[in-house]
C-alpha atoms as a PDB file:
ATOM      1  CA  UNK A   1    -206.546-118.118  81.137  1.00  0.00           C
ATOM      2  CA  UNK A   2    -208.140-116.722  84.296  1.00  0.00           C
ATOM      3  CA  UNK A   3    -205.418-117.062  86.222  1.00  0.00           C
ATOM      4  CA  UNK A   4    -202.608-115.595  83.897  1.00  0.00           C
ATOM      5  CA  UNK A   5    -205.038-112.725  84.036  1.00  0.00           C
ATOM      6  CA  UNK A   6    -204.845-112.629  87.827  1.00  0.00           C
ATOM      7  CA  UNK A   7    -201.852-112.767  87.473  1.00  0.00           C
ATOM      8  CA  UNK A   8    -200.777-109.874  85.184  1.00  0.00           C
ATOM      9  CA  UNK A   9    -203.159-107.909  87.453  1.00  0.00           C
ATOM     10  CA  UNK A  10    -200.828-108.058  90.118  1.00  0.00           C
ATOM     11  CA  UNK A  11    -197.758-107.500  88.424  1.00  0.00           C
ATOM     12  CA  UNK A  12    -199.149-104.418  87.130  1.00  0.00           C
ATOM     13  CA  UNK A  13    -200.101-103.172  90.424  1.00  0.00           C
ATOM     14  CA  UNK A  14    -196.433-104.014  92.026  1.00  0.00           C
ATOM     15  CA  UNK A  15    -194.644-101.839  89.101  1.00  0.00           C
ATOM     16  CA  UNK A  16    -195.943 -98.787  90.436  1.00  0.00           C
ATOM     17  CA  UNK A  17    -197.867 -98.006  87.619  1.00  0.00           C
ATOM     18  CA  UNK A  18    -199.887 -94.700  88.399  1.00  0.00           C
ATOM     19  CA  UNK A  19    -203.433 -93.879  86.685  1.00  0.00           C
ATOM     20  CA  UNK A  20    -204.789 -90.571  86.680  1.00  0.00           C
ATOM     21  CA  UNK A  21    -207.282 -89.595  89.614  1.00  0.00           C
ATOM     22  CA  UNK A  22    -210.830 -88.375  89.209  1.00  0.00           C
ATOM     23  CA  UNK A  23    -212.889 -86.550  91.305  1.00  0.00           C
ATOM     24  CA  UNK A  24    -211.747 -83.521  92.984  1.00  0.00           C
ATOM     25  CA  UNK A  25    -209.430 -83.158  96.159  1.00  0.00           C
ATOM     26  CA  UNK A  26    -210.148 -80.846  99.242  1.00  0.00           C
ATOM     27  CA  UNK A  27    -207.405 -79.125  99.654  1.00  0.00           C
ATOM     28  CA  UNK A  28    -204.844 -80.946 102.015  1.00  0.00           C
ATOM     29  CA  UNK A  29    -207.756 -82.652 103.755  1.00  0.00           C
ATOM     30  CA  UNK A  30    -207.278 -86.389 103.885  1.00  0.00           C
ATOM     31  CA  UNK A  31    -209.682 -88.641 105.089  1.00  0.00           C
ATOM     32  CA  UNK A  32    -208.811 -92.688 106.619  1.00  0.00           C
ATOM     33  CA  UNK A  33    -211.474 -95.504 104.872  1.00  0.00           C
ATOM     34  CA  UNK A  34    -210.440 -99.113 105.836  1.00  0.00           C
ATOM     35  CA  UNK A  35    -211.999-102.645 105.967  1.00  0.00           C
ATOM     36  CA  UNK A  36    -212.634-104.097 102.407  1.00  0.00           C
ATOM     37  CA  UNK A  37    -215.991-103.420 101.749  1.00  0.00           C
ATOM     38  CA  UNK A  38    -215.614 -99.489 102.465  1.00  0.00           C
ATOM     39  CA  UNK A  39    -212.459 -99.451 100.500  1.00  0.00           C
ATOM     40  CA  UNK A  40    -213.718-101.558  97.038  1.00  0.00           C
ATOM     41  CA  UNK A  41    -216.685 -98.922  97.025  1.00  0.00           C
ATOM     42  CA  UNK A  42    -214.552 -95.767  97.789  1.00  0.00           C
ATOM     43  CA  UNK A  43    -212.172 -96.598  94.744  1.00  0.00           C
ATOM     44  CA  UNK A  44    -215.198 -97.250  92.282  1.00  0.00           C
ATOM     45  CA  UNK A  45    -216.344 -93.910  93.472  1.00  0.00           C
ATOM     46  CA  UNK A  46    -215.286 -91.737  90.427  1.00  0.00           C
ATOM     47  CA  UNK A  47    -216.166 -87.968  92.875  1.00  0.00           C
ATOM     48  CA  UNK A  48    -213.620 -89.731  95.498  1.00  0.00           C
ATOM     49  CA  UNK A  49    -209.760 -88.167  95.095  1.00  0.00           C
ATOM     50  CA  UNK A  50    -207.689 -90.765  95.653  1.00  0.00           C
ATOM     51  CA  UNK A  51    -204.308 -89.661  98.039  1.00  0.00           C
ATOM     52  CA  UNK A  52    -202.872 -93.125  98.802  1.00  0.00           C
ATOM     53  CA  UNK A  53    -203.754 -96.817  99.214  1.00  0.00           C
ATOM     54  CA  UNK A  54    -201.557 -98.534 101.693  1.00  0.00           C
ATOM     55  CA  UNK A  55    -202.382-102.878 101.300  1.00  0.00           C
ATOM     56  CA  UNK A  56    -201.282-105.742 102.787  1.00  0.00           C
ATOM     57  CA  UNK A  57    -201.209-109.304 100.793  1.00  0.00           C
ATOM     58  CA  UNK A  58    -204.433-110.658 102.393  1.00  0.00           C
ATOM     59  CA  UNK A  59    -205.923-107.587 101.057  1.00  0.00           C
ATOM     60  CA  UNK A  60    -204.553-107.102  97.354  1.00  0.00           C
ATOM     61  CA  UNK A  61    -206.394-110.224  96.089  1.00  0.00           C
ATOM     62  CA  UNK A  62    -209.802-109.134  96.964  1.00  0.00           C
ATOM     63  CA  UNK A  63    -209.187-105.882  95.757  1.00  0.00           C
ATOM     64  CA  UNK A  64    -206.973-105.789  93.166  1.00  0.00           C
ATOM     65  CA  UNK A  65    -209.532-105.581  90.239  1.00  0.00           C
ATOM     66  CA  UNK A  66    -211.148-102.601  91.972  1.00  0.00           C
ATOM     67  CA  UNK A  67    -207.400-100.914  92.203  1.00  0.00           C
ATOM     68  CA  UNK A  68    -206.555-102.051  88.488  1.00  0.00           C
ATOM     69  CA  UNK A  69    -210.167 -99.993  87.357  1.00  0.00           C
ATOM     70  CA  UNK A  70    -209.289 -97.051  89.342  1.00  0.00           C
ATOM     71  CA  UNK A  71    -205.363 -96.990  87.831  1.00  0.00           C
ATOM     72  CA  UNK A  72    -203.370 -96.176  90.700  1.00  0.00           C
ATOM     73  CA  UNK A  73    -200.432 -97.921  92.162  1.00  0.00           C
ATOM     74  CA  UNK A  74    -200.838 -99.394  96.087  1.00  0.00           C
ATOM     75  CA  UNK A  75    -197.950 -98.849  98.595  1.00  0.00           C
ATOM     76  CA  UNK A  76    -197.627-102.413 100.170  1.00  0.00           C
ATOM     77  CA  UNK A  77    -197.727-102.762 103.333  1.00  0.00           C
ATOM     78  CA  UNK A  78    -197.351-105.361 106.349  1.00  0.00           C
ATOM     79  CA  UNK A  79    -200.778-105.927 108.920  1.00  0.00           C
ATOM     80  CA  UNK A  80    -198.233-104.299 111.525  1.00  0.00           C
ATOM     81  CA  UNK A  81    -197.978-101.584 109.589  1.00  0.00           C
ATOM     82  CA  UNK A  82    -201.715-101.109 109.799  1.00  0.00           C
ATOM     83  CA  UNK A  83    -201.901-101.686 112.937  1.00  0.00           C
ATOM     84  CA  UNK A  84    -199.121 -98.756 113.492  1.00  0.00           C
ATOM     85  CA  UNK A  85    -201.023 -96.500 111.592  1.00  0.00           C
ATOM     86  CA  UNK A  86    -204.482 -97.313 112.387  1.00  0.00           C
ATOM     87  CA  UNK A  87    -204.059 -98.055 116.265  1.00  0.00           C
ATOM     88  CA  UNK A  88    -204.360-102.571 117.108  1.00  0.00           C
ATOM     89  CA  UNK A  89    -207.951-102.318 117.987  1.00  0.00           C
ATOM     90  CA  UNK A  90    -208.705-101.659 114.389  1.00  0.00           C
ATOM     91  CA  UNK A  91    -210.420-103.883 111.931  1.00  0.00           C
ATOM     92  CA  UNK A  92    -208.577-102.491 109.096  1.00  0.00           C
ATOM     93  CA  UNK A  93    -208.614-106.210 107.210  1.00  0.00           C
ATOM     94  CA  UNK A  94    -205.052-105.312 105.915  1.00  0.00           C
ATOM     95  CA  UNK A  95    -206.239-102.092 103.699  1.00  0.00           C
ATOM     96  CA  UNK A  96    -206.357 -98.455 104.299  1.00  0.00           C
ATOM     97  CA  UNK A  97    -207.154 -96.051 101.452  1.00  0.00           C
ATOM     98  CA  UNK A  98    -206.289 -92.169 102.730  1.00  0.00           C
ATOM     99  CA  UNK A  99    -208.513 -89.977 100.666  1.00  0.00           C
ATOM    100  CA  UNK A 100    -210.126 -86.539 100.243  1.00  0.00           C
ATOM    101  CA  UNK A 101    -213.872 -86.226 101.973  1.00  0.00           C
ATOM    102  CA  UNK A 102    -216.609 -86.085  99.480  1.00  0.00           C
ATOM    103  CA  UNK A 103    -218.281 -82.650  98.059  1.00  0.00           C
ATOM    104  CA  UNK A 104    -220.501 -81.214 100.579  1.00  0.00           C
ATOM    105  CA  UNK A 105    -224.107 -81.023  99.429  1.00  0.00           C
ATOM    106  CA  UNK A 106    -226.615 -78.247  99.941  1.00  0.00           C
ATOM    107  CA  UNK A 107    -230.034 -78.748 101.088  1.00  0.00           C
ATOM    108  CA  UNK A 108    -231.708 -76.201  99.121  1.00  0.00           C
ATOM    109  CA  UNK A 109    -229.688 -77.325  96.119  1.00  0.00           C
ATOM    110  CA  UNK A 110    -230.966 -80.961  96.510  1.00  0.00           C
ATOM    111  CA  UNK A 111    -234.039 -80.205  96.981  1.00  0.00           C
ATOM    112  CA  UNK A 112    -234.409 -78.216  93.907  1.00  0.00           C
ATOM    113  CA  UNK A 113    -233.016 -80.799  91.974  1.00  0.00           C
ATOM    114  CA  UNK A 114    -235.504 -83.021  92.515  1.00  0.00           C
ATOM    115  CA  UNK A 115    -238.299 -81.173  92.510  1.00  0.00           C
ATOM    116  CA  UNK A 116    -239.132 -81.394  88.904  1.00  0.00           C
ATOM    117  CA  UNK A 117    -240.138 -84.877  89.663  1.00  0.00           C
ATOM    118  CA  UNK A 118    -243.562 -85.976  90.244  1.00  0.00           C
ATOM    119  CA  UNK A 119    -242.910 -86.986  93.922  1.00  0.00           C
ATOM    120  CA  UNK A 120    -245.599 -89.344  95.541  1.00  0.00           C
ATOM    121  CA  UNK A 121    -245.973 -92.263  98.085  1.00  0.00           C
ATOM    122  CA  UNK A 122    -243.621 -94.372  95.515  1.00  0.00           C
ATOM    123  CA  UNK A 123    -240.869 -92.090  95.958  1.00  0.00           C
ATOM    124  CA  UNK A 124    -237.569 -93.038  97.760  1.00  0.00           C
ATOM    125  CA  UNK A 125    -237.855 -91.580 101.723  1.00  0.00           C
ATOM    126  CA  UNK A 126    -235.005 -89.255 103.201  1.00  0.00           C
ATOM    127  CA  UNK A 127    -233.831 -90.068 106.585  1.00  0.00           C
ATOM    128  CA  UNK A 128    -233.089 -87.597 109.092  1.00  0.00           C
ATOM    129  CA  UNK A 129    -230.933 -88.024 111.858  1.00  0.00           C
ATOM    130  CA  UNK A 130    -231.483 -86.076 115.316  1.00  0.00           C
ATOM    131  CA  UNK A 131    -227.384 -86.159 116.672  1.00  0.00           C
ATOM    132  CA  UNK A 132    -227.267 -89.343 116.094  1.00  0.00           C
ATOM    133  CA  UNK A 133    -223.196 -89.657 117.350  1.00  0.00           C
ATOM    134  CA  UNK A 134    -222.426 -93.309 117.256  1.00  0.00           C
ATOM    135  CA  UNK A 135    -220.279 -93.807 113.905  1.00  0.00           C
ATOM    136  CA  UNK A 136    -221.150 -97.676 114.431  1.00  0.00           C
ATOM    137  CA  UNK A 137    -224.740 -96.654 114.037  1.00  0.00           C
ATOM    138  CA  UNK A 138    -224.903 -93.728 111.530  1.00  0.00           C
ATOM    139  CA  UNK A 139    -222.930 -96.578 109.310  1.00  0.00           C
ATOM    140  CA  UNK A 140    -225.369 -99.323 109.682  1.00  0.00           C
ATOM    141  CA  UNK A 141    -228.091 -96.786 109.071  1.00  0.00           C
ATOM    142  CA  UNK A 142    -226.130 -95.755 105.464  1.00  0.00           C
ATOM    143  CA  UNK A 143    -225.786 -99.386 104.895  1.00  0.00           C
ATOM    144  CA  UNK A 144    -229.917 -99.822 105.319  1.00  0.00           C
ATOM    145  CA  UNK A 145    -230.899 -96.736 103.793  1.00  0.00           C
ATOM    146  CA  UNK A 146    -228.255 -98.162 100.279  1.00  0.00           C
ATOM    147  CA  UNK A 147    -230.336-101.500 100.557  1.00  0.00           C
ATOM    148  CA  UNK A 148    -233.201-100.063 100.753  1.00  0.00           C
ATOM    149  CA  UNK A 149    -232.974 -97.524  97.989  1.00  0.00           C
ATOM    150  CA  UNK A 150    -233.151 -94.175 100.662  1.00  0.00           C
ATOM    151  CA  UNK A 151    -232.764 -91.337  98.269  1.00  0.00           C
ATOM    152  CA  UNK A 152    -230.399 -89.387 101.038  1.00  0.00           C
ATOM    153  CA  UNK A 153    -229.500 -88.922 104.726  1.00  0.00           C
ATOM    154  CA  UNK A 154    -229.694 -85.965 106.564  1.00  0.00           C
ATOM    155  CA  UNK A 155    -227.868 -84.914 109.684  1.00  0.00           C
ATOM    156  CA  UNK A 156    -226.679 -82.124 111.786  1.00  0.00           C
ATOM    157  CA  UNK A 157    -223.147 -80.391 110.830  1.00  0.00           C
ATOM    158  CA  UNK A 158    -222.693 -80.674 114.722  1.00  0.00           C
ATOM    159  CA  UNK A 159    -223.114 -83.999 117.040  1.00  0.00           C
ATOM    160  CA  UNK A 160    -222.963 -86.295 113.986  1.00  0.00           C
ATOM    161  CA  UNK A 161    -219.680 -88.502 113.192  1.00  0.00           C
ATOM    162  CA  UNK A 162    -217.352 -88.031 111.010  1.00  0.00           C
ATOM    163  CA  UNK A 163    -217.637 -89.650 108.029  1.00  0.00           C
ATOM    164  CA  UNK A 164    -214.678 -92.130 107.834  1.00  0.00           C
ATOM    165  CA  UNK A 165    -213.115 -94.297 109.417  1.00  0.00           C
ATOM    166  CA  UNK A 166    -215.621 -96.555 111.817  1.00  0.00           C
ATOM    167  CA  UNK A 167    -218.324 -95.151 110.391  1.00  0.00           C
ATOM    168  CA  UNK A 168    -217.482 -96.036 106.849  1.00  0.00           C
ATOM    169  CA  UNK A 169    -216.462 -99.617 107.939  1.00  0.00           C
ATOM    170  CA  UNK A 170    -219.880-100.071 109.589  1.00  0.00           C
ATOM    171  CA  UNK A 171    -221.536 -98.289 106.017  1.00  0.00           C
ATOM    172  CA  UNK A 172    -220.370-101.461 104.501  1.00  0.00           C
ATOM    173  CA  UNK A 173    -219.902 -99.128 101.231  1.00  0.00           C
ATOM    174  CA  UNK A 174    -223.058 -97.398 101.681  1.00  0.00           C
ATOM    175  CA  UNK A 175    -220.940 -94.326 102.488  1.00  0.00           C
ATOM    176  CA  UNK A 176    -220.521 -93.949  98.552  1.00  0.00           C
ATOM    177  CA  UNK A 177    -223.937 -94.856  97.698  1.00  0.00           C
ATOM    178  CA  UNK A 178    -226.505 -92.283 100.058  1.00  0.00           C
ATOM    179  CA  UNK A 179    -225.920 -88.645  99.598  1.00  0.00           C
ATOM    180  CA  UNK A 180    -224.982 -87.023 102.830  1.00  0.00           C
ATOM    181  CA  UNK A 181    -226.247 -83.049 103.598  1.00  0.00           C
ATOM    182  CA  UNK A 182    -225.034 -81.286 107.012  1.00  0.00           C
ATOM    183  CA  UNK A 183    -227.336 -78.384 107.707  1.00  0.00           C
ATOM    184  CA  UNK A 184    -226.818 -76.414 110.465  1.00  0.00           C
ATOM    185  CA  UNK A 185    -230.282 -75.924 111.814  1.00  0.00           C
ATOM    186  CA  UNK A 186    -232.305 -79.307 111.598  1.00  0.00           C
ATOM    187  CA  UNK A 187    -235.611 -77.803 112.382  1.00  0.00           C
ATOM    188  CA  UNK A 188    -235.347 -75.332 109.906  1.00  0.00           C
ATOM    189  CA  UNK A 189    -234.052 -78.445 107.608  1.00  0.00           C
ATOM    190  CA  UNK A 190    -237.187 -80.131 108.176  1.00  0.00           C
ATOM    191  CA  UNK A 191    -239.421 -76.830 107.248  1.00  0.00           C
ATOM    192  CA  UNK A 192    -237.792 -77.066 104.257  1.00  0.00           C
ATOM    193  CA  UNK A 193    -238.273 -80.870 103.386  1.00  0.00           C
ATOM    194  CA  UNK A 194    -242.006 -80.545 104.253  1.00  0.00           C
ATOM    195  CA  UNK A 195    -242.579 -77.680 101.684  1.00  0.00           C
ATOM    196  CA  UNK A 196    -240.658 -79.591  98.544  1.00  0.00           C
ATOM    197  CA  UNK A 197    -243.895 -82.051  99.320  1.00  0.00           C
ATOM    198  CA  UNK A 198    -242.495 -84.542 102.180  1.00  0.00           C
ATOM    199  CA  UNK A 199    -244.521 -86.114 104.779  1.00  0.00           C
ATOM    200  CA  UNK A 200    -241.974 -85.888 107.851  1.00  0.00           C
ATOM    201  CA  UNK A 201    -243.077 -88.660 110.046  1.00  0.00           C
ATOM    202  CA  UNK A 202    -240.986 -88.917 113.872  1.00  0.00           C
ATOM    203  CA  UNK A 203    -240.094 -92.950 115.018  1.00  0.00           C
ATOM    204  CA  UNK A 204    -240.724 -93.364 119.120  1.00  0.00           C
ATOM    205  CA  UNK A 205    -241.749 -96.298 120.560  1.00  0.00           C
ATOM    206  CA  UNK A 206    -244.748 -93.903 122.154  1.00  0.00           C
ATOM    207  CA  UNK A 207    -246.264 -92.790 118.617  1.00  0.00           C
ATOM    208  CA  UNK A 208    -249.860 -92.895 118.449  1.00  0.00           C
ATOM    209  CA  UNK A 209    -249.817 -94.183 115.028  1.00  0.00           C
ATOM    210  CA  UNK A 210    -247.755 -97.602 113.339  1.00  0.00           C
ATOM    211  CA  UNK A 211    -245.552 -97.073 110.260  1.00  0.00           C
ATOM    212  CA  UNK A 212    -247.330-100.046 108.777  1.00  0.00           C
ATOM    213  CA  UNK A 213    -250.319 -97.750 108.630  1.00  0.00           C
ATOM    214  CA  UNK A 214    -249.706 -94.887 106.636  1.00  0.00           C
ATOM    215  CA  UNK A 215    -251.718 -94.794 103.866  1.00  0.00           C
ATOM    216  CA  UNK A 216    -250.474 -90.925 102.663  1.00  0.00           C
ATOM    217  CA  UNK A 217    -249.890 -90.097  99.119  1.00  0.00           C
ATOM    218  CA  UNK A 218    -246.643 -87.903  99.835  1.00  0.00           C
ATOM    219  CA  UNK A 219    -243.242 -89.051 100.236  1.00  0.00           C
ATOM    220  CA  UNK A 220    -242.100 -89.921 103.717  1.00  0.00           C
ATOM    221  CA  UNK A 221    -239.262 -88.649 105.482  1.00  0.00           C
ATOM    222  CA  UNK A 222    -238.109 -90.757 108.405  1.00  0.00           C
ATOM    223  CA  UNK A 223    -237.049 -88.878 111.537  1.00  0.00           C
ATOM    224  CA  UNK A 224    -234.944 -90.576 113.971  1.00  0.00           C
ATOM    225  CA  UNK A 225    -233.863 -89.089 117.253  1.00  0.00           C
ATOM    226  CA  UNK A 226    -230.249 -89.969 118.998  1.00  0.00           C
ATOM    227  CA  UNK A 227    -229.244 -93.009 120.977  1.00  0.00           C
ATOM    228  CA  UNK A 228    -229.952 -92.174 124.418  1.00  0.00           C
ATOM    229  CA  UNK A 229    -232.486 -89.035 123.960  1.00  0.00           C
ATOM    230  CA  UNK A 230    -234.513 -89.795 121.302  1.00  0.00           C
ATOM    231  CA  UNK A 231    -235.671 -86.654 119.350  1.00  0.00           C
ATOM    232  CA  UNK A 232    -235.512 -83.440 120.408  1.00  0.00           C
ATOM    233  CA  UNK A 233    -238.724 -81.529 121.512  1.00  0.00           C
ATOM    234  CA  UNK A 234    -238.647 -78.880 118.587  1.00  0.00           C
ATOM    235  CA  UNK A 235    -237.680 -81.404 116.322  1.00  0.00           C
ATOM    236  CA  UNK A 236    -240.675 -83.387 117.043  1.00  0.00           C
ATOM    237  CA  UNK A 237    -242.915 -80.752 116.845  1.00  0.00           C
ATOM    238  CA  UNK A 238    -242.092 -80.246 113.398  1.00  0.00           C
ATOM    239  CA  UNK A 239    -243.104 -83.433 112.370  1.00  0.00           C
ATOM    240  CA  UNK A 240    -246.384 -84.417 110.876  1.00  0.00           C
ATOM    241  CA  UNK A 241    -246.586 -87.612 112.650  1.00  0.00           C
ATOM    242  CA  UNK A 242    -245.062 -89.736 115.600  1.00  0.00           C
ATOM    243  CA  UNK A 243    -245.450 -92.977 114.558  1.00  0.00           C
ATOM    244  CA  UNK A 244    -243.789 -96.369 116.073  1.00  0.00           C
ATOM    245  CA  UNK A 245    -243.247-100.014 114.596  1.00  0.00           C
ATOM    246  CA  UNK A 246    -245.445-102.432 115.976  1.00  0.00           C
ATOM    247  CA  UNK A 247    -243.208-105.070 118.069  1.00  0.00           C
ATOM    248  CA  UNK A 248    -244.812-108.524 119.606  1.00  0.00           C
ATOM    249  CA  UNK A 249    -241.826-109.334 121.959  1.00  0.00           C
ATOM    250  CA  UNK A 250    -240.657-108.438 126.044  1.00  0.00           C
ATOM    251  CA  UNK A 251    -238.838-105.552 124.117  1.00  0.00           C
ATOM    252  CA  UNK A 252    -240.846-102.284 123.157  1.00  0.00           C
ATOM    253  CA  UNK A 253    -237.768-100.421 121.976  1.00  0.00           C
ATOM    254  CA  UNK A 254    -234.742-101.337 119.078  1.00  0.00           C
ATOM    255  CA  UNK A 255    -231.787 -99.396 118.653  1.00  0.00           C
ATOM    256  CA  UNK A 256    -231.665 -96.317 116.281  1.00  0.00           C
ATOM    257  CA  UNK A 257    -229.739 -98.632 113.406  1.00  0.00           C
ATOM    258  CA  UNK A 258    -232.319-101.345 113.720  1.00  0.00           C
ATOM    259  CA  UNK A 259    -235.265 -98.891 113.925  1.00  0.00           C
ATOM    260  CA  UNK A 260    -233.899 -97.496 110.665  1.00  0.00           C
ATOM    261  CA  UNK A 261    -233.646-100.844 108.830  1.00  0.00           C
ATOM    262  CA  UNK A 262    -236.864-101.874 110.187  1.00  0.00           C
ATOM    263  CA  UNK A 263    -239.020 -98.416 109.107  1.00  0.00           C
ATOM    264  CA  UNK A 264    -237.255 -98.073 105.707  1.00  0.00           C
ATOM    265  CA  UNK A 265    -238.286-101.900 105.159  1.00  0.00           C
ATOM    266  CA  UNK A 266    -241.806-100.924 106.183  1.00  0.00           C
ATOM    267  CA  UNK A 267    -241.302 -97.847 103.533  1.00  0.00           C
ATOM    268  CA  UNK A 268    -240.665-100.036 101.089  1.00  0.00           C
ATOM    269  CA  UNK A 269    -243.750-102.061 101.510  1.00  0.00           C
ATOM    270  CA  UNK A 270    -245.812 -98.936 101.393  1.00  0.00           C
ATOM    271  CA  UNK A 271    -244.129 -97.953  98.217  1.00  0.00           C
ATOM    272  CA  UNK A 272    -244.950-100.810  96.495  1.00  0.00           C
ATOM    273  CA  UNK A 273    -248.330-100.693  97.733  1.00  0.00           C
ATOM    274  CA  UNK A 274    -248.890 -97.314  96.561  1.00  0.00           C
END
C-alpha cells in the first residue's frame, strides 16, 4: 500500500498540478534556496511565497511529500541544469527552490511582543551578531541557535550575508525556524535589548568571567563579534559582561559558529538550572 502511495505522489507532481501559494511575495524579488534540507523546510514554511521549484530525480524522492503538502507543481530538471543555473561548485543536491525573502522584522516590534512575558534566566537567549560576513558561518550559527531553542538572531542590515543561498544550505533549515531582525545601528540595538530586561553578555576568549558561571536571573543575550575582528569597541562597551568559555586544549580560541554552538549549549544548561 505504501508504495502505490509513493507512487501516486509522483504522478501527481509530474501532471503539473498547481496548489495555491501562501505567504506573501516581495514584489519581483526572488530569492535562490538549494540543498535538501534548506529546501524541505522552506516549502513547509507557510510565510515563504513560493516562485518556482526546479528538481532533479535524485531529489524528487526525498522531497516529494514536502512538495505534495505545499501543492505546487516542480519543473524537472537535469543535475546539469543545476549546475547551469547555480554555477558547478554548488552543492545544490539536484534541487533549487527560487522564492520571495521572508517579511522583515522590526526590533521594537519584537520586542514588544514579548514583553508581556515574564522573562527570566529560563527564557530562550537572542544572539547578536557583530558583521559576522561568512554565510557558511551565520548558517551554522541559525542551525545552533534552531537546536538550541534561540528565540531570534540579530544582525546588522550592513556586513551580514544574505540570507539564501550558502547561507541557507549551511542553516540546515534553521533559516525558517530563528527569526531574523536587521537593524541599522547595533549599538543602539543592544540599548534597546538591555531595557526589555536582557542581560547582554560579549564572548572573547579574554573575558574575565566563564559563561558556565553566570548565575543572573535575566535573560541572556549572546554577543558575538566577526571572524577576524572580534567585536567592535562600542559594541563591547555596551555589554554587561565579557565573558569566555573555558577550553582545556593547545587552542584558546574556536571559530564564531562553534563559539555559538558551544555558549548557547552552556545557555541551555543555565536555563535548566535556573
Amino acid at each position: 500500500m505504501a508504495k502505490n502511495t509513493k507512487k501516486s505522489s509522483y504522478k501527481k507532481l509530474r501532471s503539473g498540478r498547481r496548489g495555491a501559494q501562501t505567504g506573501n511575495a516581495s514584489g519581483s524579488t526572488r530569492v535562490q534556496i538549494y540543498g535538501t534540507h534548506a529546501v524541505e523546510a522552506a516549502l513547509d514554511n507557510p510565510t515563504r511565497f513560493i516562485h518556482a521549484l526546479h528538481i532533479a530525480d535524485n531529489a524528487l524522492a526525498r522531497l516529494a511529500p514536502a512538495i505534495e503538502r505545499r501543492g505546487i507543481s516542480p519543473r524537472k530538471v537535469g543535475l546539469r541544469d543545476l549546475d547551469h543555473m547555480l554555477g558547478r561548485d554548488v552543492v545544490h543536491q539536484g534541487v533549487l527552490l527560487e522564492t520571495a525573502p521572508l517579511p522583515e522584522l522590526d526590533l521594537m516590534d519584537f520586542l514588544e511582543s514579548i514583553a508581556t512575558e515574564d522573562l527570566g534566566a529560563s527564557s530562550p537567549p537572542l544572539l547578536v551578531l557583530d558583521q559576522v560576513t561568512d554565510p557558511h558561518n551565520v548558517g551554522a550559527i541559525l542551525r545552533s541557535a534552531a537546536a538550541f531553542g534561540a528565540r531570534a538572531l540579530v544582525m546588522t542590515k550592513r556586513n551580514s550575508p544574505p540570507l539564501s543561498g550558502t547561507l541557507a544550505k549551511s542553516a540546515s533549515g534553521g533559516l525558517e525556524h530563528i527569526p531574523i531582525i536587521h537593524v541599522t545601528n547595533l549599538v543602539r540595538a543592544l540599548e534597546m535589548i538591555g531595557n526589555a530586561g536582557y542581560d547582554r553578555i560579549g564572548l572573547e576568549g579574554s573575558g574575565e568571567f566563564g559563561l558556565e558561571d553566570e548565575t543572573g536571573t535575566r535573560p541572556i543575550a549572546l554577543v558575538l563579534g566577526a571572524e577576524d575582528t572580534g567585536m567592535r569597541r562600542l559594541t563591547r562597551e555596551v555589554c554587561d559582561r565579557i565573558c569566555n568559555l573555558s577550553t582545556g586544549g593547545p587552542l584558546k580560541s574556536l571559530n564564531v559558529s562553534n563559539a555559538s554552538a558551544v555558549a548557547l549549549h552552556t545557555v541551555q544548561h543555565l536555563r535548566r538550572r535556573s
